[in-house]
PDB file of N, CA and C in Angstrom:
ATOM      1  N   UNK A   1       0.839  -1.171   0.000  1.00  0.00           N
ATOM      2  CA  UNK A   1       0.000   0.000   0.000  1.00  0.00           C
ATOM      3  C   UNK A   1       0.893   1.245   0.000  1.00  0.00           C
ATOM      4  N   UNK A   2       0.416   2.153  -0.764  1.00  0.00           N
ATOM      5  CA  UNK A   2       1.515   3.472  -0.929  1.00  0.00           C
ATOM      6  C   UNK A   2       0.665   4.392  -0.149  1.00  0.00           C
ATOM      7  N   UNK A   3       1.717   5.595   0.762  1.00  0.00           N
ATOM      8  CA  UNK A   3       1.364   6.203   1.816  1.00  0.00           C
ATOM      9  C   UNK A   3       1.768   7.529   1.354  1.00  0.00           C
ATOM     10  N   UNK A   4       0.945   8.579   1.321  1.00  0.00           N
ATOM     11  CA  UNK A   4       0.956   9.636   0.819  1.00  0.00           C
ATOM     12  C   UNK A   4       2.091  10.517   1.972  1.00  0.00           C
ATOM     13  N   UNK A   5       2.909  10.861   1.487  1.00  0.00           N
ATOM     14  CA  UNK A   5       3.691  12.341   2.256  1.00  0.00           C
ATOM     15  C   UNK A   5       3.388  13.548   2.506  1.00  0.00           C
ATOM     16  N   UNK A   6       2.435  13.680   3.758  1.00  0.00           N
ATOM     17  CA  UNK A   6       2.081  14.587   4.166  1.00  0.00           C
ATOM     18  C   UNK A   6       2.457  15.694   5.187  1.00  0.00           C
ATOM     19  N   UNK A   7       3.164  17.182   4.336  1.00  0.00           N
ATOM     20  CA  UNK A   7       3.313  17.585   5.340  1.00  0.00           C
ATOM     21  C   UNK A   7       2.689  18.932   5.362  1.00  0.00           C
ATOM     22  N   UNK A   8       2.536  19.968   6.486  1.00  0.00           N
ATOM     23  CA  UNK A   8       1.991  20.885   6.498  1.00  0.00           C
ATOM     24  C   UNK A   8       2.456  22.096   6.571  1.00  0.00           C
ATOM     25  N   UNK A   9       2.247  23.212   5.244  1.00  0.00           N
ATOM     26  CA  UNK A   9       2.910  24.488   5.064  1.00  0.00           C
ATOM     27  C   UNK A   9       3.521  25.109   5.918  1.00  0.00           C
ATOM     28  N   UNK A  10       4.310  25.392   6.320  1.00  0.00           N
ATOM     29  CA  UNK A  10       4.756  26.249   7.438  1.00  0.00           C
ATOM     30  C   UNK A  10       3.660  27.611   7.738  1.00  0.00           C
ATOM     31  N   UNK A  11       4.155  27.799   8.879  1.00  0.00           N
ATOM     32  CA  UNK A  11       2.784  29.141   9.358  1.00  0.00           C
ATOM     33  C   UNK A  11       0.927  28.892   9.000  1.00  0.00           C
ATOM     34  N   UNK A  12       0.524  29.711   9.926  1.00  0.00           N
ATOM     35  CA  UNK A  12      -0.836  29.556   9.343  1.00  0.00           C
ATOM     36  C   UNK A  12      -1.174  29.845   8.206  1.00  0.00           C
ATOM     37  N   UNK A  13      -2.471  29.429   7.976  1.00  0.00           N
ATOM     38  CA  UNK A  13      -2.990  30.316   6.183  1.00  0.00           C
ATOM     39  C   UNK A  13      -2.963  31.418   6.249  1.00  0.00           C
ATOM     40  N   UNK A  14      -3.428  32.529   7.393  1.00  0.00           N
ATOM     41  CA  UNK A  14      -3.255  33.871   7.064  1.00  0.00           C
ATOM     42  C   UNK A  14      -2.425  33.738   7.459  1.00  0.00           C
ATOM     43  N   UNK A  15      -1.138  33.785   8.057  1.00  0.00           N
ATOM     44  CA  UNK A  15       0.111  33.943   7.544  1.00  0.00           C
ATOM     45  C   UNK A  15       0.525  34.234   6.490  1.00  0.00           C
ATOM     46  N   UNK A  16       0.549  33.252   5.501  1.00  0.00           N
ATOM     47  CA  UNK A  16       0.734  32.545   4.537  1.00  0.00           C
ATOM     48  C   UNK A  16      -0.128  33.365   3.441  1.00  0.00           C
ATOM     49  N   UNK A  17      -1.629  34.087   3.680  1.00  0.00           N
ATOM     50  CA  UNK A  17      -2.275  34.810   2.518  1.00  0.00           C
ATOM     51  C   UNK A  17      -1.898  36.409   2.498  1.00  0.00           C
ATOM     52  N   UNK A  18      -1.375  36.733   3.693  1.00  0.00           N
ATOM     53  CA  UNK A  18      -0.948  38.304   4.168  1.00  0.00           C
ATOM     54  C   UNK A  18       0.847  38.033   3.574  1.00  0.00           C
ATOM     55  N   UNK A  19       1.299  37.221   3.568  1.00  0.00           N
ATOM     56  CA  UNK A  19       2.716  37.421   2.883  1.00  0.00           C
ATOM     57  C   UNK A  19       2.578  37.090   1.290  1.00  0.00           C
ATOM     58  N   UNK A  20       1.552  36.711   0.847  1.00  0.00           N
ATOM     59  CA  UNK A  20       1.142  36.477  -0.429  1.00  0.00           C
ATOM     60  C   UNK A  20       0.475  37.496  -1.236  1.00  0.00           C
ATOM     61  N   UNK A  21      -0.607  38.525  -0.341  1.00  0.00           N
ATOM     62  CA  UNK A  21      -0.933  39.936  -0.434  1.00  0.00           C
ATOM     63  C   UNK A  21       0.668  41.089  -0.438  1.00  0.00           C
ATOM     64  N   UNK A  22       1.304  40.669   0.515  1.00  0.00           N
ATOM     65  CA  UNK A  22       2.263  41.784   0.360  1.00  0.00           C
ATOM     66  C   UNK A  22       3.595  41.558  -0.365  1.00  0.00           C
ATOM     67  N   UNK A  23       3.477  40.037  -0.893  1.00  0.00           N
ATOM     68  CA  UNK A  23       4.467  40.129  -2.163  1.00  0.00           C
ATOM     69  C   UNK A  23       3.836  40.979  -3.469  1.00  0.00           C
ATOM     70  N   UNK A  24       2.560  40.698  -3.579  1.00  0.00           N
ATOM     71  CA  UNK A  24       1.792  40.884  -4.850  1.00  0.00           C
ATOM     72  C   UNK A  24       1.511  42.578  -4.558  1.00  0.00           C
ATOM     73  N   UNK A  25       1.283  43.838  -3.457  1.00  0.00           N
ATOM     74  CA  UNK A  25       1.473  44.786  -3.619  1.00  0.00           C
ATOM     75  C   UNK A  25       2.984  45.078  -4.262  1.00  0.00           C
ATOM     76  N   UNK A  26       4.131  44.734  -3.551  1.00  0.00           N
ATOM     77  CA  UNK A  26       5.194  44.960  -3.791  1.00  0.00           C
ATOM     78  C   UNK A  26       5.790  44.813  -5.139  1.00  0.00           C
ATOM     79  N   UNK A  27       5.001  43.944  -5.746  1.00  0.00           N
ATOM     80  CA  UNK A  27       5.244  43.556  -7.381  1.00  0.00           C
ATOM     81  C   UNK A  27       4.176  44.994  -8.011  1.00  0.00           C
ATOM     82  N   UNK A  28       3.185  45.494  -7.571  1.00  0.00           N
ATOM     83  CA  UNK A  28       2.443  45.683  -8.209  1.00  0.00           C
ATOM     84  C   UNK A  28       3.191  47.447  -7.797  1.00  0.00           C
ATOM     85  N   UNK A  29       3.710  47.652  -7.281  1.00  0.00           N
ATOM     86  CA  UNK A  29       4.639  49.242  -7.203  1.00  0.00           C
ATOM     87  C   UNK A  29       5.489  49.296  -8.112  1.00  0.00           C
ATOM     88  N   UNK A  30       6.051  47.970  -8.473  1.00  0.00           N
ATOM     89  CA  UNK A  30       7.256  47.877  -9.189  1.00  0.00           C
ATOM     90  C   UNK A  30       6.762  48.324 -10.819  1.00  0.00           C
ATOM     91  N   UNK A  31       5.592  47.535 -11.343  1.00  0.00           N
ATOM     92  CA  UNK A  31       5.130  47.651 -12.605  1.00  0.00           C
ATOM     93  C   UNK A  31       4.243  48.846 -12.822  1.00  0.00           C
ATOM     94  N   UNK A  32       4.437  49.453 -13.939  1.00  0.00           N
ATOM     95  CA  UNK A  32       3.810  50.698 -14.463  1.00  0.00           C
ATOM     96  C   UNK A  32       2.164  50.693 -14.648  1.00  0.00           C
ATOM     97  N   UNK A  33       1.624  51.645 -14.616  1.00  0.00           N
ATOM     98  CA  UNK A  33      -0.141  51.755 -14.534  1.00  0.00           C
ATOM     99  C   UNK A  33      -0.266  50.935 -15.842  1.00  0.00           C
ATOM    100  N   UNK A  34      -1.569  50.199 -15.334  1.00  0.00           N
ATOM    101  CA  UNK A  34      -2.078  49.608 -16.893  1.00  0.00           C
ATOM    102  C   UNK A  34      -2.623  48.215 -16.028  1.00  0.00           C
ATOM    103  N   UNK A  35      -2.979  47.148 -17.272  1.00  0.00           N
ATOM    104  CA  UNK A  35      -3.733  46.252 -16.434  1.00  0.00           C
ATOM    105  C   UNK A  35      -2.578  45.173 -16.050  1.00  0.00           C
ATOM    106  N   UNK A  36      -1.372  44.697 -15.419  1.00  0.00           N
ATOM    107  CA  UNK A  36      -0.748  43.974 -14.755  1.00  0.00           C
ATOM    108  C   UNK A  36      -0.866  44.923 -13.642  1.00  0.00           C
ATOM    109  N   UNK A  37      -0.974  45.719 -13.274  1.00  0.00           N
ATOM    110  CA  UNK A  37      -0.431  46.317 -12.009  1.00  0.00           C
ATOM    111  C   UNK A  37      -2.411  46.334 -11.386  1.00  0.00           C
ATOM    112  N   UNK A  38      -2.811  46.654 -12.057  1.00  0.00           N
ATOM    113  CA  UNK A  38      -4.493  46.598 -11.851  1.00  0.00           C
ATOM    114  C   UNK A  38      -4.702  45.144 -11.250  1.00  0.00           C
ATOM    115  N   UNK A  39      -4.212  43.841 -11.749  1.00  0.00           N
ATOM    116  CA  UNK A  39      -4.807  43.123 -11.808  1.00  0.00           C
ATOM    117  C   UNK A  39      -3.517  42.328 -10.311  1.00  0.00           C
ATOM    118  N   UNK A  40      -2.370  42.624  -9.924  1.00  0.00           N
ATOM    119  CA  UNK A  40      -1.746  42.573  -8.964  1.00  0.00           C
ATOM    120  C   UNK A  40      -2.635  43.249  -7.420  1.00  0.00           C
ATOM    121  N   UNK A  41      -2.877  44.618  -7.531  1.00  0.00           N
ATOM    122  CA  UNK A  41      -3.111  45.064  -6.399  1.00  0.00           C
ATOM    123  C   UNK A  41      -5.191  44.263  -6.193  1.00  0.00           C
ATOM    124  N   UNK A  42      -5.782  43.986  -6.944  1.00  0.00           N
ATOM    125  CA  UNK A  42      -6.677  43.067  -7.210  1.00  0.00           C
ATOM    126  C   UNK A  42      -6.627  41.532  -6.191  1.00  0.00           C
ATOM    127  N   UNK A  43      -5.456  41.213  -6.530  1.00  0.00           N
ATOM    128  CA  UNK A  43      -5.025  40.186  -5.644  1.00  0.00           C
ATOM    129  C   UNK A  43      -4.849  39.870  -4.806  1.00  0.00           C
ATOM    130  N   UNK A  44      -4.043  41.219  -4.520  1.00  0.00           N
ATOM    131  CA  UNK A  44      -3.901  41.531  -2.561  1.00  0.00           C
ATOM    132  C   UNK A  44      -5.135  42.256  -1.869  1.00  0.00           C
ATOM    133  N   UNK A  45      -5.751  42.707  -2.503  1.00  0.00           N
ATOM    134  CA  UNK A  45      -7.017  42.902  -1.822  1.00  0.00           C
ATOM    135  C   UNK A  45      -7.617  41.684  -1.544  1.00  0.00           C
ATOM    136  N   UNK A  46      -7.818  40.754  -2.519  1.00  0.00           N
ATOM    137  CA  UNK A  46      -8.669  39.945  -2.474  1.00  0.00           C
ATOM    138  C   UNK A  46      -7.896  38.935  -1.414  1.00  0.00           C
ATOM    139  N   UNK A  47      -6.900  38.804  -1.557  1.00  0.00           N
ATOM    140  CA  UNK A  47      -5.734  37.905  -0.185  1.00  0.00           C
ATOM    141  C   UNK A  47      -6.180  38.301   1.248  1.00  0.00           C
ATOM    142  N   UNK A  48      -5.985  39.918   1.230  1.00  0.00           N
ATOM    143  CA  UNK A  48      -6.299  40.524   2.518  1.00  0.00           C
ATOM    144  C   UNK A  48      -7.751  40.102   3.038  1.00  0.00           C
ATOM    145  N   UNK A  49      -8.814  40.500   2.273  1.00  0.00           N
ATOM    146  CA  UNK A  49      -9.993  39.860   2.585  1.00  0.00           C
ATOM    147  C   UNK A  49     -10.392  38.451   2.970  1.00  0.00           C
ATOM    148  N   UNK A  50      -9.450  38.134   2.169  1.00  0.00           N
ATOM    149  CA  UNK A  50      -9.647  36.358   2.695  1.00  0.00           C
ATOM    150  C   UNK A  50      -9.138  35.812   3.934  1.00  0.00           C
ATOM    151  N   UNK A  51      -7.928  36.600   4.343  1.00  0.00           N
ATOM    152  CA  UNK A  51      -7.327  36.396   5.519  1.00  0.00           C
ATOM    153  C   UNK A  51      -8.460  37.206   6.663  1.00  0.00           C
ATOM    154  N   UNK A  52      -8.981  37.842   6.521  1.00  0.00           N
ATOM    155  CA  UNK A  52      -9.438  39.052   7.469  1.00  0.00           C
ATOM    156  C   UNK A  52     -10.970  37.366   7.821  1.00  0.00           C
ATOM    157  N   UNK A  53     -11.420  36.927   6.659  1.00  0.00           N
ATOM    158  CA  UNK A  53     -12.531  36.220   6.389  1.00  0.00           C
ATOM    159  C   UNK A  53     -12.199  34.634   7.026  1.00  0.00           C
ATOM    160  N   UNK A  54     -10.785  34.054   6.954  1.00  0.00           N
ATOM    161  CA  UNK A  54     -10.560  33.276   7.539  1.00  0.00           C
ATOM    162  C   UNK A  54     -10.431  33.435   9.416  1.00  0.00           C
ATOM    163  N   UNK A  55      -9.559  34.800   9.239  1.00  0.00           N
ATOM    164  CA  UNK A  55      -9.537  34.915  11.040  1.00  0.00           C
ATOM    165  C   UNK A  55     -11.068  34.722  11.696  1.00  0.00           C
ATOM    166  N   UNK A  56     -12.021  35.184  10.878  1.00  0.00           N
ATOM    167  CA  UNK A  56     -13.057  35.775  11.601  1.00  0.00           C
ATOM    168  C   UNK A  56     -13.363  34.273  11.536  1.00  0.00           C
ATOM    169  N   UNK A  57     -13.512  33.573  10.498  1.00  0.00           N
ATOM    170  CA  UNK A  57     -14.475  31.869  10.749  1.00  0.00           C
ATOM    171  C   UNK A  57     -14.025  31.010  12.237  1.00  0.00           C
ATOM    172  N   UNK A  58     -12.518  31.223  12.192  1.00  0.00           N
ATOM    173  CA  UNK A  58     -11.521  30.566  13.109  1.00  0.00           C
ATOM    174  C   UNK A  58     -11.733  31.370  14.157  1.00  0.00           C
ATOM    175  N   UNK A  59     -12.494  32.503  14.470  1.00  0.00           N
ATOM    176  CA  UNK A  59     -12.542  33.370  15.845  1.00  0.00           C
ATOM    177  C   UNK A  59     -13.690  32.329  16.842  1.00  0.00           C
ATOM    178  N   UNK A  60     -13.422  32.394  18.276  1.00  0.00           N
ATOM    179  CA  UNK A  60     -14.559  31.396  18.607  1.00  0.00           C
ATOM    180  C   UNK A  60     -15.660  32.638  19.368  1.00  0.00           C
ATOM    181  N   UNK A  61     -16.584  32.061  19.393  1.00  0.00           N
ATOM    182  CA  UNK A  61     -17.605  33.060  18.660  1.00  0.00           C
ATOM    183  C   UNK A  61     -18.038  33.756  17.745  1.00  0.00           C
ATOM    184  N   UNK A  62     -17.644  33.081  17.051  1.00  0.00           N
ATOM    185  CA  UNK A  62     -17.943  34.256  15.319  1.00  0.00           C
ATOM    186  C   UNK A  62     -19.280  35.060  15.669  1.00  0.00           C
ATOM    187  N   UNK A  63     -19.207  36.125  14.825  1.00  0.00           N
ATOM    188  CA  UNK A  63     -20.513  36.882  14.503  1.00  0.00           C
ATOM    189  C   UNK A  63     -20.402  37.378  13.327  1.00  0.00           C
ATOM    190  N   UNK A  64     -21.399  37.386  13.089  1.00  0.00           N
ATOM    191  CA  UNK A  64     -21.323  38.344  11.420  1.00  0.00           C
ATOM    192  C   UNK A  64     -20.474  39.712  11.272  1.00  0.00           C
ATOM    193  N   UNK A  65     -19.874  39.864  10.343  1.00  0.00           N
ATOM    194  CA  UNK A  65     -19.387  41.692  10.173  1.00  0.00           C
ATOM    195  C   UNK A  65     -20.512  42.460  10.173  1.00  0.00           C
ATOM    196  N   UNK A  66     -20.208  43.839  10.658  1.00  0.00           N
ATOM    197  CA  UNK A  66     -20.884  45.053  10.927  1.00  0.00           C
ATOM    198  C   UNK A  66     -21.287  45.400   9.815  1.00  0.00           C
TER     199      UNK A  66
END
């Protein structure tokens, strides 16, 4: 029987989606207006939100946002 190698990313996911947001701003300063740089800072928004969206599921007591 073959046994899958499982191991687990270092750091949490938001960890891991907030250093993924702030590579992708940092790329997106570097490149000139137009749609790569549009579609970079796009990303990290959408990273940031997801992290902000994961803390909150993983909070105990969740409640809805305001």
């Amino acid at each position: 029987m073959l046994y899958r190698n499982r191991t687990r990313p270092p750091g949490s996911l938001r960890d891991r989606l907030l250093a993924m947001a702030k590579l992708a701003r940092q790329r997106a300063e570097a490149c000139p207006e137009g749609p790569v740089r549009d579609s970079l800072l796009r990303k990290a928004d959408q990273t940031e939100r997801t992290a902000a969206i994961e803390q909150w599921i993983g909070s105990p007591g969740a409640s809805p946002p305001e």
